[in-house]
PDB file of N, CA and C in Angstrom:
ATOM      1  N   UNK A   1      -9.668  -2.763 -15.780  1.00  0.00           N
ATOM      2  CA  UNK A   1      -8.302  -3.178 -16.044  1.00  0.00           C
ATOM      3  C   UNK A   1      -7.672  -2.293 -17.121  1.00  0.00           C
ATOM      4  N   UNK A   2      -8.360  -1.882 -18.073  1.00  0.00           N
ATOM      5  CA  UNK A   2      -8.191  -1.107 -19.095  1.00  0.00           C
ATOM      6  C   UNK A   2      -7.615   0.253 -18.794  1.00  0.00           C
ATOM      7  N   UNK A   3      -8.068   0.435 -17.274  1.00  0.00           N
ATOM      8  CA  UNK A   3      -7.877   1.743 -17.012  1.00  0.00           C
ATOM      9  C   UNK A   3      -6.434   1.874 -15.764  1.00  0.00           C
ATOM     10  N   UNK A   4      -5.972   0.562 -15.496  1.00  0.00           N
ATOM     11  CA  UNK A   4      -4.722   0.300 -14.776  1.00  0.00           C
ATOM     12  C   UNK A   4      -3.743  -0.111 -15.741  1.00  0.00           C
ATOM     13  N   UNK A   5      -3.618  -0.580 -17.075  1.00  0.00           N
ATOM     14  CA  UNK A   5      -2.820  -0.256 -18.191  1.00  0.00           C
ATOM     15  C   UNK A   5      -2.606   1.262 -18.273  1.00  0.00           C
ATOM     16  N   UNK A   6      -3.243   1.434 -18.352  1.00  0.00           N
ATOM     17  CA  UNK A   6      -3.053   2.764 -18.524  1.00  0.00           C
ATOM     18  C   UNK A   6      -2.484   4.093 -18.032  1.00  0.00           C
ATOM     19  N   UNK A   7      -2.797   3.818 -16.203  1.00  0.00           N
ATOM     20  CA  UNK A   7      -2.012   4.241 -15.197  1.00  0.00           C
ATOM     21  C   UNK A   7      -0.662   3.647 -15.698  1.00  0.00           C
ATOM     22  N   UNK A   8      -0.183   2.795 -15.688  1.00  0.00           N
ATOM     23  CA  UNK A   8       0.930   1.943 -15.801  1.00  0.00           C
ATOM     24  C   UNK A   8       1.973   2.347 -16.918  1.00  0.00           C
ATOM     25  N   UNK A   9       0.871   2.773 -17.859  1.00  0.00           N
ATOM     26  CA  UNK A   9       1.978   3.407 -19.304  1.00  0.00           C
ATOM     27  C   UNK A   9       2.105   4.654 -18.922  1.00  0.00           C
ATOM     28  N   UNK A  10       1.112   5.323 -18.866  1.00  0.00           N
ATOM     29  CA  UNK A  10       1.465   7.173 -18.751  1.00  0.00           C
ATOM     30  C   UNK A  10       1.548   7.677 -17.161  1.00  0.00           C
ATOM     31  N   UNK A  11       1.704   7.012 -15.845  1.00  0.00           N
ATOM     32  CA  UNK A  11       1.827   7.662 -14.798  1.00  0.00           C
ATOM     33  C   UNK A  11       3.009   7.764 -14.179  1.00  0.00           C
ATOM     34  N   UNK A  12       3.487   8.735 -13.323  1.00  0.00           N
ATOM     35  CA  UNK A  12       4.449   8.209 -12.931  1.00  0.00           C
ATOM     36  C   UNK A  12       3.878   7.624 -11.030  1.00  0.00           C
ATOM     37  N   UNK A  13       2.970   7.211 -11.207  1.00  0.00           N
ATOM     38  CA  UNK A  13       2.825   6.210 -10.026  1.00  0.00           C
ATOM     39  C   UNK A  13       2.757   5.403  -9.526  1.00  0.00           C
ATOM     40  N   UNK A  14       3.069   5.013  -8.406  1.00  0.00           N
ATOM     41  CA  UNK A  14       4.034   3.155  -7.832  1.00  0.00           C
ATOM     42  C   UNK A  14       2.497   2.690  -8.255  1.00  0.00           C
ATOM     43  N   UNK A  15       2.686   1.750  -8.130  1.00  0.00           N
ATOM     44  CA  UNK A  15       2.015   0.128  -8.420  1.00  0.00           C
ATOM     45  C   UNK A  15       1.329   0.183  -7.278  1.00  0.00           C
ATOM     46  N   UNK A  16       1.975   0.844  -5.747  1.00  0.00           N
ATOM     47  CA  UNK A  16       0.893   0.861  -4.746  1.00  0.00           C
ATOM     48  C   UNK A  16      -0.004   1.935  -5.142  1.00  0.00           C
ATOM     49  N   UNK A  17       0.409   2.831  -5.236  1.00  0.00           N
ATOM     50  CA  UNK A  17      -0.332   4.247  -5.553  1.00  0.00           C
ATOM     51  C   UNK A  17      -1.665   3.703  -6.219  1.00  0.00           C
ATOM     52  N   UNK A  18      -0.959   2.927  -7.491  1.00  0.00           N
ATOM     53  CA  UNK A  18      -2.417   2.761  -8.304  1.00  0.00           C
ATOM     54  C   UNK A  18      -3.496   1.711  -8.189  1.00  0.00           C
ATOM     55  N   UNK A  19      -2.752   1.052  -7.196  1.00  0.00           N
ATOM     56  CA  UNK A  19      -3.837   0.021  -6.045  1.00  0.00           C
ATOM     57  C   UNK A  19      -4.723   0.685  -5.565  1.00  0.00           C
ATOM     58  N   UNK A  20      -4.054   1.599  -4.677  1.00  0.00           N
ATOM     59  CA  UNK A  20      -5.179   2.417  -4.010  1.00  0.00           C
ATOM     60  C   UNK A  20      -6.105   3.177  -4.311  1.00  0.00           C
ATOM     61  N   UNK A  21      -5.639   3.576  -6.067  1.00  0.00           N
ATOM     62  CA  UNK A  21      -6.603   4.713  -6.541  1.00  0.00           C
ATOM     63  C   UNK A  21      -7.606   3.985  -7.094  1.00  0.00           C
ATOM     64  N   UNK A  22      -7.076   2.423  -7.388  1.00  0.00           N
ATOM     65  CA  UNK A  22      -8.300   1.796  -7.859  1.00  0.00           C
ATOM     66  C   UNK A  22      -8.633   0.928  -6.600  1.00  0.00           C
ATOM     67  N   UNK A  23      -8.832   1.337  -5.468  1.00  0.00           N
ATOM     68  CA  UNK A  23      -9.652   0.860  -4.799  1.00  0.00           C
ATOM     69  C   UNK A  23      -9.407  -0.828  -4.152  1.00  0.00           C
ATOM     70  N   UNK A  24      -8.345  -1.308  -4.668  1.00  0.00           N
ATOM     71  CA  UNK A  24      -7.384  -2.786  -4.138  1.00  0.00           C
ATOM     72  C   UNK A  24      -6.950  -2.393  -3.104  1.00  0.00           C
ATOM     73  N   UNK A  25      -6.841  -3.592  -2.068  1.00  0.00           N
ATOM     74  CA  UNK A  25      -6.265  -3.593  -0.945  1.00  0.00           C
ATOM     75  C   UNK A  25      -5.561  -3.372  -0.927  1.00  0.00           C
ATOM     76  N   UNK A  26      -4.641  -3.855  -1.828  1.00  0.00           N
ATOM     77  CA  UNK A  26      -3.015  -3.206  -1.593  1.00  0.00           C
ATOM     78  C   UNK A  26      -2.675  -4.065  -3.317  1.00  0.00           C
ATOM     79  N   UNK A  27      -1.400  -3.781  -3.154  1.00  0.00           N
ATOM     80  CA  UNK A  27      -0.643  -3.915  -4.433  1.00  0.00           C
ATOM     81  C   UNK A  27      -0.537  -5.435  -4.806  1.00  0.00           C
ATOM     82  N   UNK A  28      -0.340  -6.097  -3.888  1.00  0.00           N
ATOM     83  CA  UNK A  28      -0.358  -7.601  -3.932  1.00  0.00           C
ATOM     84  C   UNK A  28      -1.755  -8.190  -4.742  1.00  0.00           C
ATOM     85  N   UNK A  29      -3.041  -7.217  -3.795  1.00  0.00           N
ATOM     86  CA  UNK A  29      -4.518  -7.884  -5.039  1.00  0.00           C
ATOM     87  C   UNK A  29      -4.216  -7.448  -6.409  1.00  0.00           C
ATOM     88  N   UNK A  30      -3.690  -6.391  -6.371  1.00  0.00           N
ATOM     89  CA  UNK A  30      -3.671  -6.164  -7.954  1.00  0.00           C
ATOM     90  C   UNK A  30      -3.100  -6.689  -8.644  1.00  0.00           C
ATOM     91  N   UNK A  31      -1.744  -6.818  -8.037  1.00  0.00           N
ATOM     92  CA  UNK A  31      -0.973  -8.155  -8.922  1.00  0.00           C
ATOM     93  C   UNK A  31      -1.362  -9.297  -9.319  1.00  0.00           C
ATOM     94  N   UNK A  32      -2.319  -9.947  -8.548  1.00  0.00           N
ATOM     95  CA  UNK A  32      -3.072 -11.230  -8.497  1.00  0.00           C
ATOM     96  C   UNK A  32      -4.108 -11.034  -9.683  1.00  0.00           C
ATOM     97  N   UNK A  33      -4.942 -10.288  -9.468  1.00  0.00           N
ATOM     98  CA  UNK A  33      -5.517  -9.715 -10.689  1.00  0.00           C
ATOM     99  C   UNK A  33      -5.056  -9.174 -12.031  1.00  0.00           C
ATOM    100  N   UNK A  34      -4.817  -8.607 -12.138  1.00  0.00           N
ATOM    101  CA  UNK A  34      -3.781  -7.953 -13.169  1.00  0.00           C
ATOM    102  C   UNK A  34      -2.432  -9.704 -14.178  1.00  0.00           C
ATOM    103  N   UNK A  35      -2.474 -10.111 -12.957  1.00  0.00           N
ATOM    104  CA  UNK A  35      -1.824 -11.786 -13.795  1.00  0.00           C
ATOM    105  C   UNK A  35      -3.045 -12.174 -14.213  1.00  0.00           C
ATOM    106  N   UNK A  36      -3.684 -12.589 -13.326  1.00  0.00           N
ATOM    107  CA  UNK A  36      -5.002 -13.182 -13.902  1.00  0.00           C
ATOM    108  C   UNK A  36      -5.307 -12.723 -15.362  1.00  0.00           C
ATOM    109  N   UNK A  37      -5.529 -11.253 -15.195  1.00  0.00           N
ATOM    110  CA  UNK A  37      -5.567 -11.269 -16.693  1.00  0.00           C
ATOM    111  C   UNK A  37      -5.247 -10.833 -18.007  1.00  0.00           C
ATOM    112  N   UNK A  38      -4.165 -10.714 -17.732  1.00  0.00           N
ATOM    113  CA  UNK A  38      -2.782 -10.651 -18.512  1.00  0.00           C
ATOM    114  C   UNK A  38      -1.938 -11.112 -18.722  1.00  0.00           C
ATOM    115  N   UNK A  39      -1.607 -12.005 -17.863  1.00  0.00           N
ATOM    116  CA  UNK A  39      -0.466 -13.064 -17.444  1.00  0.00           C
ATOM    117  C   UNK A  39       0.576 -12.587 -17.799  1.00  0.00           C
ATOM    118  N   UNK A  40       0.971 -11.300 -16.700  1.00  0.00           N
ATOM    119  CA  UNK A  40       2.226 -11.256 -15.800  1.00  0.00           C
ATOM    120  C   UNK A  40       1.405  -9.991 -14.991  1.00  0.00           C
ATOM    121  N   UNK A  41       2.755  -9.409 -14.135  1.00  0.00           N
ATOM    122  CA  UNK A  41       2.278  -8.584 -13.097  1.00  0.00           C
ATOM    123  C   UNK A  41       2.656  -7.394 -13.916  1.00  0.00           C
ATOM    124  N   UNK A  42       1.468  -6.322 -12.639  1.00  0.00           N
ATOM    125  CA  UNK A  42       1.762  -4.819 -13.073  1.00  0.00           C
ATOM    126  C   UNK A  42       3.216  -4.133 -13.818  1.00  0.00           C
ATOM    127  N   UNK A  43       4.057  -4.876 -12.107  1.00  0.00           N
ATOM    128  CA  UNK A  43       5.273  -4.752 -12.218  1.00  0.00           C
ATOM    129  C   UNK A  43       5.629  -5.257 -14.271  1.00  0.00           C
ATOM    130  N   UNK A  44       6.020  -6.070 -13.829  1.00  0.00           N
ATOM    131  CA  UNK A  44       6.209  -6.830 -15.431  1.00  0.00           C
ATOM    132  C   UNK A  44       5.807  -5.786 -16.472  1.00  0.00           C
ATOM    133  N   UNK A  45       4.530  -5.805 -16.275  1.00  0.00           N
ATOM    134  CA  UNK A  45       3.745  -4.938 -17.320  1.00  0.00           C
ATOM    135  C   UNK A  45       4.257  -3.674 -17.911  1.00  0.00           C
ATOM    136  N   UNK A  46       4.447  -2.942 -16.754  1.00  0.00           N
ATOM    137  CA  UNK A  46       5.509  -1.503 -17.165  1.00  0.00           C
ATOM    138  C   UNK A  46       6.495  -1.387 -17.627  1.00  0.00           C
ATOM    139  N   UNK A  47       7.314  -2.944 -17.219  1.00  0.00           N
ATOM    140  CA  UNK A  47       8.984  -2.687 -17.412  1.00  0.00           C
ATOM    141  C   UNK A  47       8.828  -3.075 -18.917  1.00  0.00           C
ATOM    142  N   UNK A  48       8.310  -4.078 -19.589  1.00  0.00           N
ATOM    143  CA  UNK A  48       7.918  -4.292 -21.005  1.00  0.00           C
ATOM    144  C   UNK A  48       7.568  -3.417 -21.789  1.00  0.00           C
ATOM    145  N   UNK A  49       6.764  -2.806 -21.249  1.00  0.00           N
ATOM    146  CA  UNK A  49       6.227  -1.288 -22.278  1.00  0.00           C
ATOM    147  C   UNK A  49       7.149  -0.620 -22.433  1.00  0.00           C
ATOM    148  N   UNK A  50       8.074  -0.280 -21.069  1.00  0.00           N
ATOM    149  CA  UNK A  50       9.203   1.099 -21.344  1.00  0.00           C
ATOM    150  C   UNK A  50      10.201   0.476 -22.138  1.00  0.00           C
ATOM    151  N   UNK A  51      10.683  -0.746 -21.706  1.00  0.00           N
ATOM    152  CA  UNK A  51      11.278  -1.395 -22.792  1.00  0.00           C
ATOM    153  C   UNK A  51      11.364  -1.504 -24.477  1.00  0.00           C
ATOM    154  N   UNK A  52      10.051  -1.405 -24.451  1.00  0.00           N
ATOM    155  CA  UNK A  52       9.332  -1.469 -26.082  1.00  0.00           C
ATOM    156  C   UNK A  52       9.621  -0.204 -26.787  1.00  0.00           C
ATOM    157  N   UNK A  53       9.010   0.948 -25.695  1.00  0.00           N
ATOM    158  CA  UNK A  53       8.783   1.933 -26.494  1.00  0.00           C
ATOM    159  C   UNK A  53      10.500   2.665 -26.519  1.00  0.00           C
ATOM    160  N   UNK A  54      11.158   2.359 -26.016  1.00  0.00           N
ATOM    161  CA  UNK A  54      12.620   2.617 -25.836  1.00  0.00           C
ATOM    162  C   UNK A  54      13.628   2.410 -27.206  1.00  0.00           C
ATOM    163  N   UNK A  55      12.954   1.858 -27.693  1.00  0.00           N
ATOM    164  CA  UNK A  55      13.497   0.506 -29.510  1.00  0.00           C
ATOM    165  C   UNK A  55      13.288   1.343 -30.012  1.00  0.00           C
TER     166      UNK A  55
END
Protein backbone atom coordinates (compact mmCIF):
# COMPACT_ATOMS: atom_id res chain seq x y z
CA UNK A 1 0.00 0.00 0.00
CA UNK A 2 2.92 2.11 0.82
CA UNK A 3 3.98 1.75 -2.54
CA UNK A 4 0.40 2.88 -4.25
CA UNK A 5 0.65 6.19 -2.11
CA UNK A 6 3.20 6.72 -3.69
CA UNK A 7 2.32 6.04 -7.31
CA UNK A 8 -0.51 8.38 -6.40
CA UNK A 9 1.71 11.39 -5.19
CA UNK A 10 4.56 11.34 -7.77
CA UNK A 11 2.95 9.60 -10.99
CA UNK A 12 1.29 10.85 -13.51
CA UNK A 13 -0.80 7.59 -13.78
CA UNK A 14 -4.68 6.86 -13.81
CA UNK A 15 -5.77 4.97 -10.84
CA UNK A 16 -6.38 2.20 -13.53
CA UNK A 17 -2.87 2.23 -14.68
CA UNK A 18 -1.77 1.73 -11.12
CA UNK A 19 -4.22 -1.14 -10.54
CA UNK A 20 -2.72 -2.92 -13.04
CA UNK A 21 0.84 -2.32 -12.22
CA UNK A 22 0.02 -3.52 -8.91
CA UNK A 23 -1.46 -6.45 -10.04
CA UNK A 24 -5.58 -5.59 -8.96
CA UNK A 25 -8.17 -6.54 -11.08
CA UNK A 26 -9.09 -3.44 -11.93
CA UNK A 27 -9.43 -0.09 -10.25
CA UNK A 28 -12.59 -0.78 -8.39
CA UNK A 29 -10.36 -3.66 -6.07
CA UNK A 30 -8.12 -1.08 -5.36
CA UNK A 31 -10.44 1.31 -4.31
CA UNK A 32 -11.99 -1.20 -2.00
CA UNK A 33 -8.70 -1.76 -0.60
CA UNK A 34 -7.04 1.32 -0.52
CA UNK A 35 -10.56 2.58 1.69
CA UNK A 36 -10.10 -0.22 3.68
CA UNK A 37 -7.11 1.16 4.64
CA UNK A 38 -7.10 4.54 4.62
CA UNK A 39 -10.49 5.44 4.62
CA UNK A 40 -11.12 7.09 1.45
CA UNK A 41 -10.36 6.16 -2.16
CA UNK A 42 -7.28 6.39 -4.36
CA UNK A 43 -9.25 8.83 -6.16
CA UNK A 44 -9.78 10.96 -2.89
CA UNK A 45 -6.34 10.29 -1.94
CA UNK A 46 -4.63 12.27 -4.78
CA UNK A 47 -7.02 15.05 -5.00
CA UNK A 48 -6.10 15.83 -1.10
CA UNK A 49 -2.46 15.66 -1.53
CA UNK A 50 -2.46 18.03 -4.66
CA UNK A 51 -4.65 20.07 -2.75
CA UNK A 52 -2.29 20.23 0.26
CA UNK A 53 0.73 20.61 -1.41
CA UNK A 54 -0.83 23.53 -3.56
CA UNK A 55 -1.16 25.86 0.08
Amino acid sequence: MKLIRTRLRFSDLTISEIADEMNFTDESHLNKTFKAAFGQTAKQYRKEYIKNIAK
